[in-house]
Structure formats: structure tokens, C-alpha cells
N, C-alpha and C. Protein backbone atom coordinates (compact mmCIF):
# COMPACT_ATOMS: atom_id res chain seq x y z
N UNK A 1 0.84 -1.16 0.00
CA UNK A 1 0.00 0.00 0.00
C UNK A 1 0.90 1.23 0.00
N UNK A 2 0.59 2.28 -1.16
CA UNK A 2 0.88 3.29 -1.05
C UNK A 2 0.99 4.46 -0.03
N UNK A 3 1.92 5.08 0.25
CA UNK A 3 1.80 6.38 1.08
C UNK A 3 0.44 7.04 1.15
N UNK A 4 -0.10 7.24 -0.16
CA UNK A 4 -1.54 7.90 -0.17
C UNK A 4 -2.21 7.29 0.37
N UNK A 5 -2.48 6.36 -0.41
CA UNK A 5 -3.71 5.27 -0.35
C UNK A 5 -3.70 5.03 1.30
N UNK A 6 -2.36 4.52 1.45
CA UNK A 6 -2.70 4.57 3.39
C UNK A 6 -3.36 5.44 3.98
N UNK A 7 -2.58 6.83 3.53
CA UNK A 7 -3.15 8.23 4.02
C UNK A 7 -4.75 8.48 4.00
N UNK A 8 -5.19 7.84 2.62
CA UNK A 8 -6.57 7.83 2.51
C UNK A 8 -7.30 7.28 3.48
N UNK A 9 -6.78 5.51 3.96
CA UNK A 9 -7.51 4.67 4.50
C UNK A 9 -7.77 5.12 6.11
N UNK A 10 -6.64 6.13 6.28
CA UNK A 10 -6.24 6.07 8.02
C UNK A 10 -7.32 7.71 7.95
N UNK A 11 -7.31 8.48 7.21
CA UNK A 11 -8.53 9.35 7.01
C UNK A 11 -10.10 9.03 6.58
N UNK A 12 -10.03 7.84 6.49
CA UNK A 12 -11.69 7.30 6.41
C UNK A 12 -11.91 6.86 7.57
N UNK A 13 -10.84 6.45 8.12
CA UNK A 13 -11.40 5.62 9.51
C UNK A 13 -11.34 6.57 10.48
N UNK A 14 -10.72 7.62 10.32
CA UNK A 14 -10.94 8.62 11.15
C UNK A 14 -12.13 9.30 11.09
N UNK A 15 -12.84 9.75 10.36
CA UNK A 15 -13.88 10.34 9.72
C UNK A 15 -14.62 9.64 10.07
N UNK A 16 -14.97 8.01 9.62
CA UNK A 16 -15.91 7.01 10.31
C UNK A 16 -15.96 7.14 12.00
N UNK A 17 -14.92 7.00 12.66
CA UNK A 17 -14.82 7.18 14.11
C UNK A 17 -15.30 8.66 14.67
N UNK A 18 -15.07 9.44 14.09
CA UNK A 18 -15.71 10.87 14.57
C UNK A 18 -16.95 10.83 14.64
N UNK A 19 -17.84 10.42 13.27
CA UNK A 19 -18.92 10.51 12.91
C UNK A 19 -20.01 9.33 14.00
N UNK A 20 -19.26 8.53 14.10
CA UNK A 20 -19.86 7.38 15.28
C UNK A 20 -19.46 7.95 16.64
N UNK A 21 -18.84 8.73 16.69
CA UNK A 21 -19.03 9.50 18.30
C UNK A 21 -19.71 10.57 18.52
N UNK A 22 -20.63 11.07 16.90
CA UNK A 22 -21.41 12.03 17.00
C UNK A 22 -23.18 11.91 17.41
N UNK A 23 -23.44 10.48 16.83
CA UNK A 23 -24.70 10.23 17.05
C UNK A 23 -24.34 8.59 18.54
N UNK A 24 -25.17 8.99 19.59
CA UNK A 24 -24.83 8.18 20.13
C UNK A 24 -25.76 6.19 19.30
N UNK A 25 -24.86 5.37 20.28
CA UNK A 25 -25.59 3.86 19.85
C UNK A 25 -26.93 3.89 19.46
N UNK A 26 -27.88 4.67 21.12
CA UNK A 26 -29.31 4.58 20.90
C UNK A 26 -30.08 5.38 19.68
N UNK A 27 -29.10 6.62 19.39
CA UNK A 27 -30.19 7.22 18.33
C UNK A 27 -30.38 6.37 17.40
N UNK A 28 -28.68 5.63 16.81
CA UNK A 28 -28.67 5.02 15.89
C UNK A 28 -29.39 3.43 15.90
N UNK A 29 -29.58 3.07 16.42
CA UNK A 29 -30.57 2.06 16.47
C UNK A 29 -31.95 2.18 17.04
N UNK A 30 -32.40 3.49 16.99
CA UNK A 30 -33.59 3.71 17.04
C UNK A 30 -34.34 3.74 15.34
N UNK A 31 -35.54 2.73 15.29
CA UNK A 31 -35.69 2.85 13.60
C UNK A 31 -36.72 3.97 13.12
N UNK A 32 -36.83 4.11 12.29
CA UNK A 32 -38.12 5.29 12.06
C UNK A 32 -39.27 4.85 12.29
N UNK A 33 -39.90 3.64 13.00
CA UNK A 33 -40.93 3.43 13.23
C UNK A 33 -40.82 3.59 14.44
N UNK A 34 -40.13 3.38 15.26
CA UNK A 34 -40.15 3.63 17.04
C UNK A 34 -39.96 5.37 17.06
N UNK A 35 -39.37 6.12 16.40
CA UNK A 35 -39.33 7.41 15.92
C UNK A 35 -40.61 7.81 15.75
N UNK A 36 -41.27 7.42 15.05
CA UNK A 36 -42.47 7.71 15.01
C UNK A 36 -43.58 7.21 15.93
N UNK A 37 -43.77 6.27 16.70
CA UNK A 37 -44.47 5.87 17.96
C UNK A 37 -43.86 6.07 18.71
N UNK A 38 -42.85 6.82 18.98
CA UNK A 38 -42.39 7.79 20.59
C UNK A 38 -43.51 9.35 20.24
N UNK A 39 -43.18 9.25 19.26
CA UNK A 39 -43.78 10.93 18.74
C UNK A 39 -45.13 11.40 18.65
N UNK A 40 -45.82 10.18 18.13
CA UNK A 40 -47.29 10.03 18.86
C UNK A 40 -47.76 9.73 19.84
N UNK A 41 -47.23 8.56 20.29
CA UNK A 41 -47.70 7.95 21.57
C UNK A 41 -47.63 9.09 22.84
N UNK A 42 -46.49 9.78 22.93
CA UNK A 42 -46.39 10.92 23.67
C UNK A 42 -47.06 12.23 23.75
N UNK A 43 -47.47 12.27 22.08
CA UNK A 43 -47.79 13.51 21.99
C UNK A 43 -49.50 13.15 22.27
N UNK A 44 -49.96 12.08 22.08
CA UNK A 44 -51.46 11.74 22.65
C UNK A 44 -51.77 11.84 24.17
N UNK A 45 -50.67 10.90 24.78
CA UNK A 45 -50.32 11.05 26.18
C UNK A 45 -50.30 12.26 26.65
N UNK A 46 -50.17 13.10 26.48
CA UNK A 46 -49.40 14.76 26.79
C UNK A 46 -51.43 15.83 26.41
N UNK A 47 -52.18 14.79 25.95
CA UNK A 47 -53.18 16.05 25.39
C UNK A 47 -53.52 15.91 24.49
N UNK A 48 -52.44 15.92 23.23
CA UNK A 48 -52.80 16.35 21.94
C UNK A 48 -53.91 15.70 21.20
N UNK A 49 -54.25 15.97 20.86
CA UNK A 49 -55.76 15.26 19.74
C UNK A 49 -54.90 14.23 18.78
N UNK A 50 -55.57 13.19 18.04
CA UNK A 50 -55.10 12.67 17.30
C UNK A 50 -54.33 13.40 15.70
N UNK A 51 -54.97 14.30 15.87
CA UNK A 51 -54.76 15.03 13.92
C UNK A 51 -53.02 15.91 14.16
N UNK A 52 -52.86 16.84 15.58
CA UNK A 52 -51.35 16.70 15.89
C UNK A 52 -50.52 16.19 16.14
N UNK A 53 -50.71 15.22 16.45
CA UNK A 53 -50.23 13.99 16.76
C UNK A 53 -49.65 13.09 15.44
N UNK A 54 -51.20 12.90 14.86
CA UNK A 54 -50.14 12.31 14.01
C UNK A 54 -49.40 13.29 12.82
N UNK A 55 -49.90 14.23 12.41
CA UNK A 55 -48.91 14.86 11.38
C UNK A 55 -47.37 15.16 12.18
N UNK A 56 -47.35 15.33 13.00
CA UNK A 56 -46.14 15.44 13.82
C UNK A 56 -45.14 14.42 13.17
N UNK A 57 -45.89 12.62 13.61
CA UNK A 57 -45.36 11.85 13.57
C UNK A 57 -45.36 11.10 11.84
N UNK A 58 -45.91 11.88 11.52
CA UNK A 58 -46.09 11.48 9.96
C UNK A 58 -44.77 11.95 8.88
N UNK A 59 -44.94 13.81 9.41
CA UNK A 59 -43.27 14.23 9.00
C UNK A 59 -42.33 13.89 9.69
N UNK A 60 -42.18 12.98 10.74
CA UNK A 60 -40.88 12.32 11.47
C UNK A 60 -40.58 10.98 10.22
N UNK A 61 -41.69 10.26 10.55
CA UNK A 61 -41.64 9.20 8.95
C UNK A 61 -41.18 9.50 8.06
N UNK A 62 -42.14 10.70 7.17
CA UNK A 62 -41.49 10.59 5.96
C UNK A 62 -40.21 11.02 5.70
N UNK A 63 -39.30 12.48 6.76
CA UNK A 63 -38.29 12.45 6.24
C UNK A 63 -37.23 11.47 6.54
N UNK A 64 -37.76 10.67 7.67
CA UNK A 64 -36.26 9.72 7.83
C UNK A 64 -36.08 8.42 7.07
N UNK A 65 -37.27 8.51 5.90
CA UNK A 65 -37.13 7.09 5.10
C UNK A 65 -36.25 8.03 3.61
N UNK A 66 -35.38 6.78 3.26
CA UNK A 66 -34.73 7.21 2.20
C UNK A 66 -35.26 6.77 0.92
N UNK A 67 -35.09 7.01 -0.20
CA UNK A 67 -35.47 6.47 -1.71
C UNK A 67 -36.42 7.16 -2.41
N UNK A 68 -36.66 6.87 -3.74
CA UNK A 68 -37.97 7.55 -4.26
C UNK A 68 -39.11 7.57 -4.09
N UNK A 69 -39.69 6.46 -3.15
CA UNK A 69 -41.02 6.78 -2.68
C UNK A 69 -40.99 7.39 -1.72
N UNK A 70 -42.30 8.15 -0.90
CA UNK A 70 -42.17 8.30 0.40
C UNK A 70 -43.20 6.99 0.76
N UNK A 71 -43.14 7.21 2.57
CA UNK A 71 -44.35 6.26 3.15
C UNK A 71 -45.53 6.94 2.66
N UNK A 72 -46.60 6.03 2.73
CA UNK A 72 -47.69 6.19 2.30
C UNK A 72 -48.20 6.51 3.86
N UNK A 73 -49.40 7.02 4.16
CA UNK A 73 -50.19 7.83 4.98
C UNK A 73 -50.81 6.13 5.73
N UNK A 74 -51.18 5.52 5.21
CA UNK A 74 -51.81 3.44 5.57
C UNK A 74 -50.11 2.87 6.06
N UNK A 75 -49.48 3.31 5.76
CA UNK A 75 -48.26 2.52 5.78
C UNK A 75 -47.76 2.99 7.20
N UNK A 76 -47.29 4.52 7.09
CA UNK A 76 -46.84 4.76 8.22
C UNK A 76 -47.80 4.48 9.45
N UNK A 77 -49.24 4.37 9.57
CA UNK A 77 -49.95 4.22 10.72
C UNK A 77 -49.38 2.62 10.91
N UNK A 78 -49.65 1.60 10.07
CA UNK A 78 -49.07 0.54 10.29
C UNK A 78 -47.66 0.22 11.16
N UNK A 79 -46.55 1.21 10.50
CA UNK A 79 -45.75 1.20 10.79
C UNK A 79 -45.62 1.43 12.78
N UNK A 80 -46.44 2.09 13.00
CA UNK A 80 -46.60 2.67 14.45
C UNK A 80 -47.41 1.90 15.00
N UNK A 81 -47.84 1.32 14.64
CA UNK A 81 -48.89 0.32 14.92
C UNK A 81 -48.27 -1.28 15.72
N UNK A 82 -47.08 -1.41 14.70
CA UNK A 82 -46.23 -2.58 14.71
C UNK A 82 -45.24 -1.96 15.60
N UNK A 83 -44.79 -0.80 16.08
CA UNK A 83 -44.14 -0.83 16.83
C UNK A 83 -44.23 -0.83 18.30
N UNK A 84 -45.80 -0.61 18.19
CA UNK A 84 -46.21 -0.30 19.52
C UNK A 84 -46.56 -1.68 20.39
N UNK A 85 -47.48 -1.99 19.39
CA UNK A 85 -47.45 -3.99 19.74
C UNK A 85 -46.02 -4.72 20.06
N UNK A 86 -45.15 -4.77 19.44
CA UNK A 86 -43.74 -5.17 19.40
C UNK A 86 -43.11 -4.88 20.83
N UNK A 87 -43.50 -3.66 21.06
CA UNK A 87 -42.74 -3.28 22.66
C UNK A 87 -43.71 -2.36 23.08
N UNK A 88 -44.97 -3.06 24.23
CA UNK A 88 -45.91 -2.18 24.83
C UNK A 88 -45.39 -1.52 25.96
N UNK A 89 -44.57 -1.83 26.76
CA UNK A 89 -43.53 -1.76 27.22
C UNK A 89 -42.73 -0.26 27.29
N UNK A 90 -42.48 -0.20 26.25
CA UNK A 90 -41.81 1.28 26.02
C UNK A 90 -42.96 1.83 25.43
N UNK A 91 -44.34 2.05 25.12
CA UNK A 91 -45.30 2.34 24.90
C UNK A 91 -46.42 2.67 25.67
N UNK A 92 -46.61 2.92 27.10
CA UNK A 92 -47.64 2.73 27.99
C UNK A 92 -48.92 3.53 27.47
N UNK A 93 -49.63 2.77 27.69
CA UNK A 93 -50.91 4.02 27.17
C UNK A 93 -51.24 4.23 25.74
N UNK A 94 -50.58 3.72 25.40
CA UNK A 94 -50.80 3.91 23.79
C UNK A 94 -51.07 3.00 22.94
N UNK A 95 -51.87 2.18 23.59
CA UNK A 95 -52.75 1.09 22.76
C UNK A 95 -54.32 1.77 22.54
N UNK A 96 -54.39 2.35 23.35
CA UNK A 96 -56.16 3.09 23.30
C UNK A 96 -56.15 4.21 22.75
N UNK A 97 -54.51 4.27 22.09
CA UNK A 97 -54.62 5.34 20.63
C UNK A 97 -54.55 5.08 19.37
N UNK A 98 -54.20 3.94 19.52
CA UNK A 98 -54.08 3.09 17.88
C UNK A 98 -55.13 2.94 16.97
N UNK A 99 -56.49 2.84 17.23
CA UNK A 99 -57.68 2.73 16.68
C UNK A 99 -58.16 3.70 15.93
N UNK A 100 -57.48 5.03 16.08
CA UNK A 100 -57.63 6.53 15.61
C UNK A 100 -56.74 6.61 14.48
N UNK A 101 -55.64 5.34 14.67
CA UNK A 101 -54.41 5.99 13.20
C UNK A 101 -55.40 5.29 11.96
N UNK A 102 -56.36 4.26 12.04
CA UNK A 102 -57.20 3.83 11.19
C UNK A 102 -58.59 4.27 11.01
N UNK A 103 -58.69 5.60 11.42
CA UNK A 103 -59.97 6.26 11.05
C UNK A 103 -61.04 5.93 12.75
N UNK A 104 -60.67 5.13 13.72
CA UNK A 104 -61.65 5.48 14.82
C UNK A 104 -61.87 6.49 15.32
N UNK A 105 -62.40 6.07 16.67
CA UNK A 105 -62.52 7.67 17.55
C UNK A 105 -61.98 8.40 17.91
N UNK A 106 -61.80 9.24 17.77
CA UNK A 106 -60.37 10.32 18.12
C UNK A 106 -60.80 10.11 19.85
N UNK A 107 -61.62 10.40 20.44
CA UNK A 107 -62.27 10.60 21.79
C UNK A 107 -62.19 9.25 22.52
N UNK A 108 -61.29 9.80 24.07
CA UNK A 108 -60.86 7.86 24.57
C UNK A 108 -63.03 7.55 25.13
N UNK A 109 -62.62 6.43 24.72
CA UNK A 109 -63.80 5.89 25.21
C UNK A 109 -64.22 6.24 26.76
N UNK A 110 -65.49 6.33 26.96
CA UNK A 110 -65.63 6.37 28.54
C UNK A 110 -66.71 5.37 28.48
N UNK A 111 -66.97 5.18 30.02
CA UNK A 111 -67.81 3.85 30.29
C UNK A 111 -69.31 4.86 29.63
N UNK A 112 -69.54 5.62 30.49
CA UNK A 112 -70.81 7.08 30.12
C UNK A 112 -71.76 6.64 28.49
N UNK A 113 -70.26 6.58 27.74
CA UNK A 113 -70.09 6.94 26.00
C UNK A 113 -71.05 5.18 25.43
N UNK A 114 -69.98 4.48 26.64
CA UNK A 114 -70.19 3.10 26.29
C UNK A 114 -71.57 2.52 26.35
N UNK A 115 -72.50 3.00 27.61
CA UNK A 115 -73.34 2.58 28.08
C UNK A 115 -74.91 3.28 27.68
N UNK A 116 -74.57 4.18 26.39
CA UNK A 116 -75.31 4.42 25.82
C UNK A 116 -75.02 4.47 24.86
N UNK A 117 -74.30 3.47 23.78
CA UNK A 117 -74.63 2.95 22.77
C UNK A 117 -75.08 1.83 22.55
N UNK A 118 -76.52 1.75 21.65
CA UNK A 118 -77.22 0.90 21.26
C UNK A 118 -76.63 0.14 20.61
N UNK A 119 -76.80 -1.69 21.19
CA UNK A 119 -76.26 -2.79 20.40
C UNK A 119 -77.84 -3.33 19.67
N UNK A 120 -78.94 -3.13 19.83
CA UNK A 120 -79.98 -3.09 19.32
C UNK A 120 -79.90 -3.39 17.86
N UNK A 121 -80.39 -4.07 17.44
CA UNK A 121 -79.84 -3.98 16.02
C UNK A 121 -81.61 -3.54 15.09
N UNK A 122 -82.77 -3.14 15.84
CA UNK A 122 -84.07 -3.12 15.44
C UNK A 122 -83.47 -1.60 14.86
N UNK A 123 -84.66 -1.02 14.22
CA UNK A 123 -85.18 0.42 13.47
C UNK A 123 -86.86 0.44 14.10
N UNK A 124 -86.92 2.02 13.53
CA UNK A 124 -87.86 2.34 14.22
C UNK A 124 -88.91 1.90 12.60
N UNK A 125 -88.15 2.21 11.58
CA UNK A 125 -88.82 2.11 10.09
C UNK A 125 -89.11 0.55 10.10
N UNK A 126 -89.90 0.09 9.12
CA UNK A 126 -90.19 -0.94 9.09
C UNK A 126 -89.42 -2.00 8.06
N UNK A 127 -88.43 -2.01 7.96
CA UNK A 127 -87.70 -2.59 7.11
C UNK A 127 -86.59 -3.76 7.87
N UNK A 128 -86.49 -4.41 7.13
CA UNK A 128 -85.69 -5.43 8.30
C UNK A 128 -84.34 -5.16 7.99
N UNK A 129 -83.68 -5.39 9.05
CA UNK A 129 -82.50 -5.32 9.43
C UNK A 129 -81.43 -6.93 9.77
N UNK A 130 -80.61 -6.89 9.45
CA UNK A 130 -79.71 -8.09 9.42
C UNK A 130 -79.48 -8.39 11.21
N UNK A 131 -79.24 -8.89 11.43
CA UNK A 131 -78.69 -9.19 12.72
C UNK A 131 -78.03 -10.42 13.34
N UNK A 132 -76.38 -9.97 13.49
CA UNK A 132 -75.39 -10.65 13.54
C UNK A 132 -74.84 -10.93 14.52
């Protein structure tokens, strides 16, 4: 090996070593889906309604994925979805927000909410109704 070429190799690995003492272990093995279910899950926890919440965590997604697509809007809820199941754990509370990244209730359920909705499956019109 050349004088340079050494010179080169012993300046990449330096450069590599700097750059790995800049971001610590955990950021770097944090993936963009736990990135993004810290960012909701918290920001639901904390107050926020579902619609800040998730755009928050939606532009955390899309810019940290690389390539020509971005995530899709179904994808990334998935994505948070799977991370939260995966480790409830580092997630508390944030299972009774998941139902909202797929179009549910933004509003946590209360017993109140619960106990007056009709499982009834009759009408008042006279037409029949299926009942399952």
C-alpha cells in the first residue's frame, strides 16, 4: 500500500470514528418506526388530539425514510402500529390510541359513551335489518 492510499484509508477511519461519536448507539438504532411511535404515543399522552399527533409523527416518517417513494399515509400508521405492539412496554398508554391511526374515535372511550350505545340492532322504520 501506497503512502496515499494509506493516508486515505487512516482518514476514512478517522472520519468514520468521529462521525460514530457524533450520534450516540441509541439514536442510531432507534428505527423510524419507534421514531415515530415515541412521537405520537407521547404527543397523545401529553393532550394532543389525534390530527397533531399524528402529522407530527407522519413528518418524522417521511423524512427519515430514504429512496424515491415516500411512506404512504396506511403505511406509516401501520408502521406505528407494529411498533407499539412489538414493545408495549416502552409504549404505555398507547394502545387506546391506535384505533384513531385507522380512522376510529379520536375521543378515549368512557364507560358514560359506552353505556349508551345501542347494540340493538331493530329500526324504528319498518324494514328489516340483518342481525349478527
Amino acid at each position: 500500500m501506497g503512502p496515499i492510499r494509506s493516508s486515505l484509508v487512516l482518514s476514512a477511519a478517522a472520519l468514520i470514528g468521529a462521525l460514530s461519536t457524533m450520534t450516540s448507539p441509541l439514536q442510531a438504532a432507534e428505527s423510524t418506526e419507534e421514531k415515530g411511535a415515541k412521537i405520537y404515543c407521547f404527543m397523545r399522552s401529553s393532550g394532543n388530539d389525534h390530527e397533531v399527533s399524528w402529522n407530527a409523527a407522519y413528518a418524522v416518517i417521511k423524512r427519515q425514510r430514504s429512496g424515491v417513494f415516500k411512506t404512504s399515509p396506511e403505511h406509516a400508521s401501520v408502521m406505528i402500529t407494529e411498533a407499539v405492539v412489538q414493545d408495549p412496554g416502552n409504549f404505555p398508554d398507547c394502545g387506546q390510541f391506535l384505533g384513531d391511526l385507522f380512522g376510529g374515535n379520536s375521543q378515549p372511550a368512557t364507560a358514560a359513551a359506552l353505556a349508551n350505545t345501542s347494540t340493538s340492532t331493530e329500526s324504528s322504520d319498518d324494514t328489516t335489518r340483518y342481525s349478527y
